[in-house]
PDB file of N, CA and C in Angstrom:
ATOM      1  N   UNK A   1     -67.171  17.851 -45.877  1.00  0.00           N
ATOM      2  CA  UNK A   1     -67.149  18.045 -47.315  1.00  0.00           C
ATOM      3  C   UNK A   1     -68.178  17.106 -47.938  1.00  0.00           C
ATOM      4  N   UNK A   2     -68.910  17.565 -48.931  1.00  0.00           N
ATOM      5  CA  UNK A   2     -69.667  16.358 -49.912  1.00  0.00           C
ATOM      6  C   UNK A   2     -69.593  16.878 -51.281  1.00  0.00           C
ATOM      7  N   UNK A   3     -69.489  15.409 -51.508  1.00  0.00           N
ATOM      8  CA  UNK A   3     -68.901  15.100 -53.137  1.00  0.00           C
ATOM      9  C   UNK A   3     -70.210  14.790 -53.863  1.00  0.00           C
ATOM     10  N   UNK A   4     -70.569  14.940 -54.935  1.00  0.00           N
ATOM     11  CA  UNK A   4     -71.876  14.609 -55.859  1.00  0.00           C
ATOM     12  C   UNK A   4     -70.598  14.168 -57.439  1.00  0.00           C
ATOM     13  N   UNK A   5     -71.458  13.141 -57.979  1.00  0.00           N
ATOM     14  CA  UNK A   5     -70.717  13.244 -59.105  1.00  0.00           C
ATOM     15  C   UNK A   5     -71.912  13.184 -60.101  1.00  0.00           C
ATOM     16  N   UNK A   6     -71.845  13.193 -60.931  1.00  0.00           N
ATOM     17  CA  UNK A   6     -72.765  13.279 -62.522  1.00  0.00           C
ATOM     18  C   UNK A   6     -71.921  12.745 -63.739  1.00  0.00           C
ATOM     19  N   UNK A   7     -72.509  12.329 -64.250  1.00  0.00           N
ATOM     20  CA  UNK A   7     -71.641  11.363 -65.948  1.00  0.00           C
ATOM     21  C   UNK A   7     -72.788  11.405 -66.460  1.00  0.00           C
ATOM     22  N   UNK A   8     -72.031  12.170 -68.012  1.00  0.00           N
ATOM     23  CA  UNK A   8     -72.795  12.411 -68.943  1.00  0.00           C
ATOM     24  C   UNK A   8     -71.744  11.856 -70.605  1.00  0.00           C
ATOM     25  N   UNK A   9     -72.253  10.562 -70.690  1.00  0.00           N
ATOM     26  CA  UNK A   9     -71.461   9.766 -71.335  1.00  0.00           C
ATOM     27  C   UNK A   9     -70.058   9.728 -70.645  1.00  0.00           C
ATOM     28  N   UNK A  10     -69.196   9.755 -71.671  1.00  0.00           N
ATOM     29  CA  UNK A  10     -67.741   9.643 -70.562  1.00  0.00           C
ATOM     30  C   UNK A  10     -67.417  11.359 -70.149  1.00  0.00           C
ATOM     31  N   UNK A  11     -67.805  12.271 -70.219  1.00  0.00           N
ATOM     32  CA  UNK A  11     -67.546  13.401 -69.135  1.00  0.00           C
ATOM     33  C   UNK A  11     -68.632  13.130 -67.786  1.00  0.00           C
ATOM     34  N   UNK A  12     -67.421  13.330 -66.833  1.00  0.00           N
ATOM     35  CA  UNK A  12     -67.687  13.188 -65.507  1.00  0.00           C
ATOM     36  C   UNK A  12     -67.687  14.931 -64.930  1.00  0.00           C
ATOM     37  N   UNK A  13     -68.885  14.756 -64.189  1.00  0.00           N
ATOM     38  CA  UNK A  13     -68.436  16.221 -63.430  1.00  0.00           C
ATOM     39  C   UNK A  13     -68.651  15.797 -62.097  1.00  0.00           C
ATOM     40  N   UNK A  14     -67.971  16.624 -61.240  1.00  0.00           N
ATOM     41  CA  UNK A  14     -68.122  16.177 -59.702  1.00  0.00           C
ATOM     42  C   UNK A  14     -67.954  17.802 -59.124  1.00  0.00           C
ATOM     43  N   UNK A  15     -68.935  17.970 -58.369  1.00  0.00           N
ATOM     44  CA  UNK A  15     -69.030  19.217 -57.231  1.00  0.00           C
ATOM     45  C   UNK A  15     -68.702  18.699 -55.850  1.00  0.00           C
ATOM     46  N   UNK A  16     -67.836  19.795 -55.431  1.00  0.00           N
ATOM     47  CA  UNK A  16     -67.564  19.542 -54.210  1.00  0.00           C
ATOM     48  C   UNK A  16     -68.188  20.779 -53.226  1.00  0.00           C
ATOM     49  N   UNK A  17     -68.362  20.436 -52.178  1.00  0.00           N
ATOM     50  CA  UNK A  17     -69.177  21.608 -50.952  1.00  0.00           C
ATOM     51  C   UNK A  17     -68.080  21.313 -49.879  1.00  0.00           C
ATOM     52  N   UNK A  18     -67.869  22.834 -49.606  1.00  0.00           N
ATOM     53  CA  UNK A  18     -67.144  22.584 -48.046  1.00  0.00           C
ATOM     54  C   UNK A  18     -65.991  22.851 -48.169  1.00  0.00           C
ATOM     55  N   UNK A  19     -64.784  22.386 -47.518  1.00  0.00           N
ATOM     56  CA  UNK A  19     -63.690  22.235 -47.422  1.00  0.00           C
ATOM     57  C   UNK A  19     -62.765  20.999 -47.937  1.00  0.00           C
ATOM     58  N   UNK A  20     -61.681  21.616 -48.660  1.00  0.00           N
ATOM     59  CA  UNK A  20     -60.870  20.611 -49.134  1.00  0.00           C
ATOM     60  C   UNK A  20     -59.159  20.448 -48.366  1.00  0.00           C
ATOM     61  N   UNK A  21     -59.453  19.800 -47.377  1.00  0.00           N
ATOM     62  CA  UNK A  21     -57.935  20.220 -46.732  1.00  0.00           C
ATOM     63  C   UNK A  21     -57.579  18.844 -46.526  1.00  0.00           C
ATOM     64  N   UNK A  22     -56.914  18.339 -45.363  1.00  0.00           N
ATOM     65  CA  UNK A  22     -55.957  17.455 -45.147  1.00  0.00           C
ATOM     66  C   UNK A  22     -56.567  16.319 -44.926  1.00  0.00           C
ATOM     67  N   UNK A  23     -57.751  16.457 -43.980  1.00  0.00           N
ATOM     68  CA  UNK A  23     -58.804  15.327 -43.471  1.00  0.00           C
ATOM     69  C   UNK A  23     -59.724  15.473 -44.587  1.00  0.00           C
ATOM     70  N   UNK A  24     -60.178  16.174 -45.613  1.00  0.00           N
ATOM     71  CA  UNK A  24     -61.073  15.539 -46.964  1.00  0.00           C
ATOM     72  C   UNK A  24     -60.355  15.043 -48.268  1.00  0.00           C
ATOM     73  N   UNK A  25     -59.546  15.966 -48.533  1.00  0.00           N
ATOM     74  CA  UNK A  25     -59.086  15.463 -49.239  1.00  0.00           C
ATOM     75  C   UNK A  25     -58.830  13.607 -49.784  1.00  0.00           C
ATOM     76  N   UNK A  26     -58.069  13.193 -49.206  1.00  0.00           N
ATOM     77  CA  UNK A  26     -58.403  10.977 -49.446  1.00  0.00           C
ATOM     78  C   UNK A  26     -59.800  10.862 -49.704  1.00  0.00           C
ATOM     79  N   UNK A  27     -60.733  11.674 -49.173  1.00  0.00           N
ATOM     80  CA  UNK A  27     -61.978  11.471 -49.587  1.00  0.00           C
ATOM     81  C   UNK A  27     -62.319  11.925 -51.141  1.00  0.00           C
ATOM     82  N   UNK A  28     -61.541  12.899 -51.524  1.00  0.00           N
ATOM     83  CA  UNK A  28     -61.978  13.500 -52.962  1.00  0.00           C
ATOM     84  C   UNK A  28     -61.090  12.459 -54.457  1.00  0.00           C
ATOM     85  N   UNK A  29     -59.925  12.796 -53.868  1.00  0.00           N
ATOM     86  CA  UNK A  29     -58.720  11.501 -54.210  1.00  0.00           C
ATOM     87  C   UNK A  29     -59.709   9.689 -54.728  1.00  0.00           C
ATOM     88  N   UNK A  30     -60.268   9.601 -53.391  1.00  0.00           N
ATOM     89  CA  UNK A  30     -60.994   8.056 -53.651  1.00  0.00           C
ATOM     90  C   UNK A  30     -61.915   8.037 -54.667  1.00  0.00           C
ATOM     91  N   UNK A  31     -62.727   8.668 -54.755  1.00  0.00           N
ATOM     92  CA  UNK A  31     -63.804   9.203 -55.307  1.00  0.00           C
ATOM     93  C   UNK A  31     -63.072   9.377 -56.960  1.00  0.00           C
ATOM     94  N   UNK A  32     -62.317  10.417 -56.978  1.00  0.00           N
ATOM     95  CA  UNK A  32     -62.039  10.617 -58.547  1.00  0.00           C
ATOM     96  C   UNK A  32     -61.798   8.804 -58.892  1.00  0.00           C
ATOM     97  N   UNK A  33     -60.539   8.498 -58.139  1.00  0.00           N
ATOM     98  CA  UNK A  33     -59.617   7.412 -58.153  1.00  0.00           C
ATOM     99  C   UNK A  33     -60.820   5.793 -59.269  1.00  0.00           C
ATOM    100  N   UNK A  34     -61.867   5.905 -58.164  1.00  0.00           N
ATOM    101  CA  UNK A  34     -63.299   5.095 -58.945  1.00  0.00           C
ATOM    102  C   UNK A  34     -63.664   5.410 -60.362  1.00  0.00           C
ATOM    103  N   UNK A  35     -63.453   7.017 -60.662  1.00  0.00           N
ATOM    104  CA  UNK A  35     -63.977   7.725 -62.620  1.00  0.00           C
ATOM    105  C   UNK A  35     -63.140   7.791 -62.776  1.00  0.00           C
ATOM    106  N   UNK A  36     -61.933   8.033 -62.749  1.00  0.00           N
ATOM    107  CA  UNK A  36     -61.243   8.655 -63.961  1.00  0.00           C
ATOM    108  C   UNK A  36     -60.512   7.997 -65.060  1.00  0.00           C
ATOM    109  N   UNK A  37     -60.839   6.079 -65.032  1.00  0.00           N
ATOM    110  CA  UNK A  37     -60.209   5.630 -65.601  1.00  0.00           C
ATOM    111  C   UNK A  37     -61.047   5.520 -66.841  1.00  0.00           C
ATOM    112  N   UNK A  38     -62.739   5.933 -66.641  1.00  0.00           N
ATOM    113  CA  UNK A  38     -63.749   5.350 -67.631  1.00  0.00           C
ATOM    114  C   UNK A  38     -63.789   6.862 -67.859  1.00  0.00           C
ATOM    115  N   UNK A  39     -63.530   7.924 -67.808  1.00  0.00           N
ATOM    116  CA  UNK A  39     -63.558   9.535 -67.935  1.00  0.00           C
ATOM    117  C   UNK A  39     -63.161   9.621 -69.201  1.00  0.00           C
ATOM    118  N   UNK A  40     -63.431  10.754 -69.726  1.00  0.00           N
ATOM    119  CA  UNK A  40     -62.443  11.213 -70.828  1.00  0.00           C
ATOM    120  C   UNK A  40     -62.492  12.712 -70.987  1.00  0.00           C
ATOM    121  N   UNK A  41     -63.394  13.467 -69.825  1.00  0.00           N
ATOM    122  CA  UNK A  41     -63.058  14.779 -70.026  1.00  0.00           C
ATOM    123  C   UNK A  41     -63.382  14.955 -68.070  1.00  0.00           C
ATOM    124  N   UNK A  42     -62.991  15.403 -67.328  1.00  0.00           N
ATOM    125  CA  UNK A  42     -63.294  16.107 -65.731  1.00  0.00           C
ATOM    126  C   UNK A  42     -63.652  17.566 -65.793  1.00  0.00           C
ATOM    127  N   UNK A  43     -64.624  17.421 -65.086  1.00  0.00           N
ATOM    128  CA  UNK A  43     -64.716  19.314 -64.382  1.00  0.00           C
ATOM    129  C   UNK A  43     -65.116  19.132 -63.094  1.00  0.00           C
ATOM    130  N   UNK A  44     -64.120  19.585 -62.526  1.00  0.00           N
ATOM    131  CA  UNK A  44     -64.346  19.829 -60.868  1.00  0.00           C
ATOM    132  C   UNK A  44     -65.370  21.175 -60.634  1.00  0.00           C
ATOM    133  N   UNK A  45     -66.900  21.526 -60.449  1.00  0.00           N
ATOM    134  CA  UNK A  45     -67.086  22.551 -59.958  1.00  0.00           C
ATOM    135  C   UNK A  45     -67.109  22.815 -58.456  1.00  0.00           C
ATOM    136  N   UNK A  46     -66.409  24.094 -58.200  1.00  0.00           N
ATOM    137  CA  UNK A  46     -66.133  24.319 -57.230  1.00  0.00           C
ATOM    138  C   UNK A  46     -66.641  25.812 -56.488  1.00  0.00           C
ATOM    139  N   UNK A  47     -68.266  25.426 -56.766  1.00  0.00           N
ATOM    140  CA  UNK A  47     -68.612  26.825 -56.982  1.00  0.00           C
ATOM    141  C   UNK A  47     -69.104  26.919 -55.111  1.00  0.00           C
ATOM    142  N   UNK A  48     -69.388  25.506 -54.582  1.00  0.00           N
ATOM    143  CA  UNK A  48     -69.280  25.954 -53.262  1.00  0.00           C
ATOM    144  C   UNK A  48     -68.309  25.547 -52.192  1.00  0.00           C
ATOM    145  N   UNK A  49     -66.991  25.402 -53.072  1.00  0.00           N
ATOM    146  CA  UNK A  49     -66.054  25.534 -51.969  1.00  0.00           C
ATOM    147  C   UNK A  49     -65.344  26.337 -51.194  1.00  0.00           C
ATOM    148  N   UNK A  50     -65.665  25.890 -49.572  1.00  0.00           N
ATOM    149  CA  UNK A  50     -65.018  27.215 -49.316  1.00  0.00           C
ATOM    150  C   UNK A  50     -63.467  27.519 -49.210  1.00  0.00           C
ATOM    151  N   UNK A  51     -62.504  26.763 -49.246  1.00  0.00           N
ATOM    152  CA  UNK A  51     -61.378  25.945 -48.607  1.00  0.00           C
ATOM    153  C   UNK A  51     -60.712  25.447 -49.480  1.00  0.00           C
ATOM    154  N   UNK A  52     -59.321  25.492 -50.135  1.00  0.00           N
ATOM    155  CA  UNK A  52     -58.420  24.805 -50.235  1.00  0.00           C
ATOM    156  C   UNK A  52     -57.122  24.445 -49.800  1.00  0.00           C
ATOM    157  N   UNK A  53     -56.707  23.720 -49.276  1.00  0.00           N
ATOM    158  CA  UNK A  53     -55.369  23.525 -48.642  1.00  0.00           C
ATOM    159  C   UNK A  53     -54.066  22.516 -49.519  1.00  0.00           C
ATOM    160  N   UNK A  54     -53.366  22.359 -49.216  1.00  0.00           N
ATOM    161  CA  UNK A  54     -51.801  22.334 -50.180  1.00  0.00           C
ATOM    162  C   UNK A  54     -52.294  20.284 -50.488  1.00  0.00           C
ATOM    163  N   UNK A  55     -52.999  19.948 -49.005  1.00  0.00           N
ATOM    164  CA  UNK A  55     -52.973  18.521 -49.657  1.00  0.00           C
ATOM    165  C   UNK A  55     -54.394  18.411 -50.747  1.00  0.00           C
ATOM    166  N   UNK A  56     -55.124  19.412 -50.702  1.00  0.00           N
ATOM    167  CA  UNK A  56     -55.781  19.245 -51.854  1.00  0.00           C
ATOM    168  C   UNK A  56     -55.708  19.644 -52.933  1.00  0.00           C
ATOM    169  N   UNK A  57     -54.782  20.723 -53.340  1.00  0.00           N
ATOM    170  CA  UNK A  57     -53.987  20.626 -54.344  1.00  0.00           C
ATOM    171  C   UNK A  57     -53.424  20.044 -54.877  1.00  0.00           C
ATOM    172  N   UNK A  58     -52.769  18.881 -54.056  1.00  0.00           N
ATOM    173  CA  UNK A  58     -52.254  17.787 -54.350  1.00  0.00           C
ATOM    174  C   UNK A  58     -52.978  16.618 -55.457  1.00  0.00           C
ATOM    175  N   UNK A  59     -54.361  16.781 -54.810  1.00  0.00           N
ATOM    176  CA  UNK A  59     -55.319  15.620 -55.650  1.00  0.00           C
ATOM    177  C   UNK A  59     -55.534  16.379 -56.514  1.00  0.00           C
ATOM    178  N   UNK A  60     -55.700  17.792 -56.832  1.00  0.00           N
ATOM    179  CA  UNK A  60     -55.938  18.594 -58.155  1.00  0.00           C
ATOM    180  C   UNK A  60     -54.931  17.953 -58.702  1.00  0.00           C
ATOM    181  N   UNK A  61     -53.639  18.116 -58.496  1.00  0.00           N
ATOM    182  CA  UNK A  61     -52.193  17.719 -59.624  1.00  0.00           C
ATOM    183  C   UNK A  61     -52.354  16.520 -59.916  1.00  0.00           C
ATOM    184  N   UNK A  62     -52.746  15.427 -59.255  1.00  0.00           N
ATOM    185  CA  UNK A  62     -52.746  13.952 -59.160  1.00  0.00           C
ATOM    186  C   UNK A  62     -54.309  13.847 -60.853  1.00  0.00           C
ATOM    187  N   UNK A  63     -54.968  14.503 -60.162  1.00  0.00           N
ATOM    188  CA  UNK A  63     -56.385  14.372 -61.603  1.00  0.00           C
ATOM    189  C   UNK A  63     -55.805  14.977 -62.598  1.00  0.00           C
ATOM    190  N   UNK A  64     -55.971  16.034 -62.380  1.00  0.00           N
ATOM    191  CA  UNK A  64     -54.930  16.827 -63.891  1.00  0.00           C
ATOM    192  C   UNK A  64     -53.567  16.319 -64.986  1.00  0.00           C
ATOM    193  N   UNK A  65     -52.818  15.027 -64.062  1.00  0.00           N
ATOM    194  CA  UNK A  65     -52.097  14.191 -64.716  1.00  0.00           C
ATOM    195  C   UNK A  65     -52.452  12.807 -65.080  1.00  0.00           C
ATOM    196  N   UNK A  66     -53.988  12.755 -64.378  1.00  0.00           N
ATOM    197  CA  UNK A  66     -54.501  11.841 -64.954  1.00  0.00           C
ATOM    198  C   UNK A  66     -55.546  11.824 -66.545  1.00  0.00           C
ATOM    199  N   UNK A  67     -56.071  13.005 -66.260  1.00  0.00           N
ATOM    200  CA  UNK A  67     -56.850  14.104 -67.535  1.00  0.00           C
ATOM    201  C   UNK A  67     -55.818  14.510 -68.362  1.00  0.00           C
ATOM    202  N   UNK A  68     -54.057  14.279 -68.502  1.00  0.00           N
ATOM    203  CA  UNK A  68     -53.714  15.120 -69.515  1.00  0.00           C
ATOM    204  C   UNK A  68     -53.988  14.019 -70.903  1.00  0.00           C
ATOM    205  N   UNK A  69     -53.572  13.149 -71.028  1.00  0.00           N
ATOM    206  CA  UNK A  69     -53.750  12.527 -72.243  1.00  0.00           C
ATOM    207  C   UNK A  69     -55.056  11.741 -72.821  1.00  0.00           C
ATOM    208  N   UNK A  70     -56.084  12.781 -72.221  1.00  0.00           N
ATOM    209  CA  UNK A  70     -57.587  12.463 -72.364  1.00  0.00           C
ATOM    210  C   UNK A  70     -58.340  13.954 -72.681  1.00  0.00           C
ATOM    211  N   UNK A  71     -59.340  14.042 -72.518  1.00  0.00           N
ATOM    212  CA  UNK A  71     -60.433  15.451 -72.326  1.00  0.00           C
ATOM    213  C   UNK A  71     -59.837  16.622 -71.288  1.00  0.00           C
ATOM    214  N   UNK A  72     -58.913  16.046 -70.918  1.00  0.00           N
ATOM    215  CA  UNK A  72     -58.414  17.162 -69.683  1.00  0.00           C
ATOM    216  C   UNK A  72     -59.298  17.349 -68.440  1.00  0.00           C
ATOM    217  N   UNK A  73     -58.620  18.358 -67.489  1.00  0.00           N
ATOM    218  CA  UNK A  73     -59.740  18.615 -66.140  1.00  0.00           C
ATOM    219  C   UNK A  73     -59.940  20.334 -66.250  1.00  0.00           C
ATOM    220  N   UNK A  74     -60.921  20.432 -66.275  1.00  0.00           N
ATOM    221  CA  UNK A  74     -61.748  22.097 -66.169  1.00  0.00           C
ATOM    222  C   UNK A  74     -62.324  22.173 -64.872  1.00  0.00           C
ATOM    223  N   UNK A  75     -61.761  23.469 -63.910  1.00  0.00           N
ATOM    224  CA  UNK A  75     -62.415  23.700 -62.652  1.00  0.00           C
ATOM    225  C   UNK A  75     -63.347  25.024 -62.778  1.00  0.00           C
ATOM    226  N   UNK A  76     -64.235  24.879 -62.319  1.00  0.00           N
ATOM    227  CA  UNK A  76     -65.730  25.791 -62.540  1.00  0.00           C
ATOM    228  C   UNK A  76     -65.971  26.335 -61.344  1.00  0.00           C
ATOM    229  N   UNK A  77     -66.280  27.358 -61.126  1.00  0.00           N
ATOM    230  CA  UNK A  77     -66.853  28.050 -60.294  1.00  0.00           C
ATOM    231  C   UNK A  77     -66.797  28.623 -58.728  1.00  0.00           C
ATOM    232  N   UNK A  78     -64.631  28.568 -58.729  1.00  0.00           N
ATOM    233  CA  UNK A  78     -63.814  28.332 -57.632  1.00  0.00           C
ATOM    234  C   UNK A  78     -64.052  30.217 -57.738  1.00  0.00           C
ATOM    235  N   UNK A  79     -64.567  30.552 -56.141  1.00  0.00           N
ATOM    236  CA  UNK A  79     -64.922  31.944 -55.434  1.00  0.00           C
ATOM    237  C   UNK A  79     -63.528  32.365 -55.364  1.00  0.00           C
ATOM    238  N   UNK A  80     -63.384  33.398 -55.065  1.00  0.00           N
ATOM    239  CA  UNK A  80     -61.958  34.034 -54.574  1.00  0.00           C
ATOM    240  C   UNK A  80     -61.048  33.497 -53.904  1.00  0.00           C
ATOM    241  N   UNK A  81     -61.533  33.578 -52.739  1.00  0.00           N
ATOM    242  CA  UNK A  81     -60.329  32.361 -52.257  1.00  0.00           C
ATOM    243  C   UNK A  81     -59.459  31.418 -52.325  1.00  0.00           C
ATOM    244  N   UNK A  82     -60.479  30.926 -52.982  1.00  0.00           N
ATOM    245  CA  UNK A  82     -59.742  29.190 -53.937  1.00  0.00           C
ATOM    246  C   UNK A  82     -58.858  29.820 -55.060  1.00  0.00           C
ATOM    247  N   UNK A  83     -59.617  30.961 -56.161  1.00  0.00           N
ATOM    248  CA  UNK A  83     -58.513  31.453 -56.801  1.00  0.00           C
ATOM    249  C   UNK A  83     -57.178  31.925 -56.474  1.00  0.00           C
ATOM    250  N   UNK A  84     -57.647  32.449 -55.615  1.00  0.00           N
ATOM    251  CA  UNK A  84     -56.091  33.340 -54.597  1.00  0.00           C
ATOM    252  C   UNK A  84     -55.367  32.573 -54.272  1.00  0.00           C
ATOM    253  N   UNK A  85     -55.722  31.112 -54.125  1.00  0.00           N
ATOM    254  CA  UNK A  85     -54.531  29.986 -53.514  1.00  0.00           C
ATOM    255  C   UNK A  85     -53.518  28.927 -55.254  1.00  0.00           C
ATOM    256  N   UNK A  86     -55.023  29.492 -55.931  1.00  0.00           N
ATOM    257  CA  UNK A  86     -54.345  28.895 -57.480  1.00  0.00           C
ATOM    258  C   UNK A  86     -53.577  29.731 -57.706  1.00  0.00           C
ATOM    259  N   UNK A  87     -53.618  31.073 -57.719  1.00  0.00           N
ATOM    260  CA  UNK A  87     -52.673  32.490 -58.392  1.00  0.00           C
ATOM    261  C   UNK A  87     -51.537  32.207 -57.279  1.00  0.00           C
ATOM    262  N   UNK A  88     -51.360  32.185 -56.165  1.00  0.00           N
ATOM    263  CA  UNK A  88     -50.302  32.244 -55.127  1.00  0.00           C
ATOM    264  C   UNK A  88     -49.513  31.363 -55.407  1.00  0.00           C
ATOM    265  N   UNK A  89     -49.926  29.894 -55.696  1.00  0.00           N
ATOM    266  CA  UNK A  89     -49.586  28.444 -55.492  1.00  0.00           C
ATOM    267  C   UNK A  89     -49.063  27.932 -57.065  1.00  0.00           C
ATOM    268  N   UNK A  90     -49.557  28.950 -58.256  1.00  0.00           N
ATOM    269  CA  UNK A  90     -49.128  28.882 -59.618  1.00  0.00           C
ATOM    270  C   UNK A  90     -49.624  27.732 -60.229  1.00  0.00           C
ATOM    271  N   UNK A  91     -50.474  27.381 -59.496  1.00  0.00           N
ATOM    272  CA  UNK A  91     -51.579  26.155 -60.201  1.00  0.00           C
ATOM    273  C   UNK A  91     -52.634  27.159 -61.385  1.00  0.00           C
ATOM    274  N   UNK A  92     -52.519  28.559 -60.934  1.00  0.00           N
ATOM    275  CA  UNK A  92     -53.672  28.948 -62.233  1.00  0.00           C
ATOM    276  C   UNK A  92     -52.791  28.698 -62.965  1.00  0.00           C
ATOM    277  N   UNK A  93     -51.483  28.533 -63.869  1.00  0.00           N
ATOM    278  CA  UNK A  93     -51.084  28.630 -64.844  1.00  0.00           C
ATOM    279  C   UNK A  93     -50.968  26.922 -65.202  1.00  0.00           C
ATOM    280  N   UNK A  94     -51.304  26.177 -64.361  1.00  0.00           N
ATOM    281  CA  UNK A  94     -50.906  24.419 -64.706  1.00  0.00           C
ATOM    282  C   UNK A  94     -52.371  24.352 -65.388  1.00  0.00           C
ATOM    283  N   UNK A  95     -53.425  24.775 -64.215  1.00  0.00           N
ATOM    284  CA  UNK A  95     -54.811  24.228 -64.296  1.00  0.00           C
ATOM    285  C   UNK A  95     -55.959  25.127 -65.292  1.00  0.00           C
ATOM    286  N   UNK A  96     -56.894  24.259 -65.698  1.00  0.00           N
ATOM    287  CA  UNK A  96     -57.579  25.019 -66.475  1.00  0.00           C
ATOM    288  C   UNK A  96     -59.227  25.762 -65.653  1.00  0.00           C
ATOM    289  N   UNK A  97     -58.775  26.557 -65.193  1.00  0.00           N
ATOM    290  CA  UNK A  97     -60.027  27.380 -64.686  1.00  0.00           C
ATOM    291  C   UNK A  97     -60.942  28.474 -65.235  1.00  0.00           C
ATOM    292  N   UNK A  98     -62.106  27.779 -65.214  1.00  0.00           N
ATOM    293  CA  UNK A  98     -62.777  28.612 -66.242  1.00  0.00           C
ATOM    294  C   UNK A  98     -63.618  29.541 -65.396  1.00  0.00           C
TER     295      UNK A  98
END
């Protein structure tokens, strides 16, 4: 998996490539864990991921409760798949996917 991040004043965006499962995930987790305290709005794009698994959902819920009483978190550019696991998993209705 590789992480890129970008800050543009306090919105942070971070793209992820690859897979987000059990062994990347702590990696995506650490990474937010460093922005999100100086953040005030997140967008995860996820326009080349291929992969999501339940523990990276996990760090979605973990950011998203860190983004609620700020700018919030917006996920960008999640392919089918990744949607199909938000619609299955009922995270499209928690998370904001644009």
């Amino acid at each position: 998996m590789t992480i890129s991040k970008e800050k543009n004043g306090s919105n942070l965006t971070v793209a992820v490539e690859g897979r987000l499962d059990t062994v990347t995930a702590p990696q995506l987790e650490k990474e937010l864990k460093e922005e999100l305290e100086s953040a005030q709005a997140l967008t995860l794009d996820f326009g080349k991921l291929e992969y999501i698994s339940s523990a990276g959902l996990r760090v979605l819920l973990s950011a998203h409760k860190a983004m609620a009483g700020k700018g919030g978190l917006t996920i960008v550019g999640a392919n089918e798949i990744v949607r199909e696991v938000f619609d299955v998993t009922g995270f499209a209705d928690i998370l904001n996917i644009a």
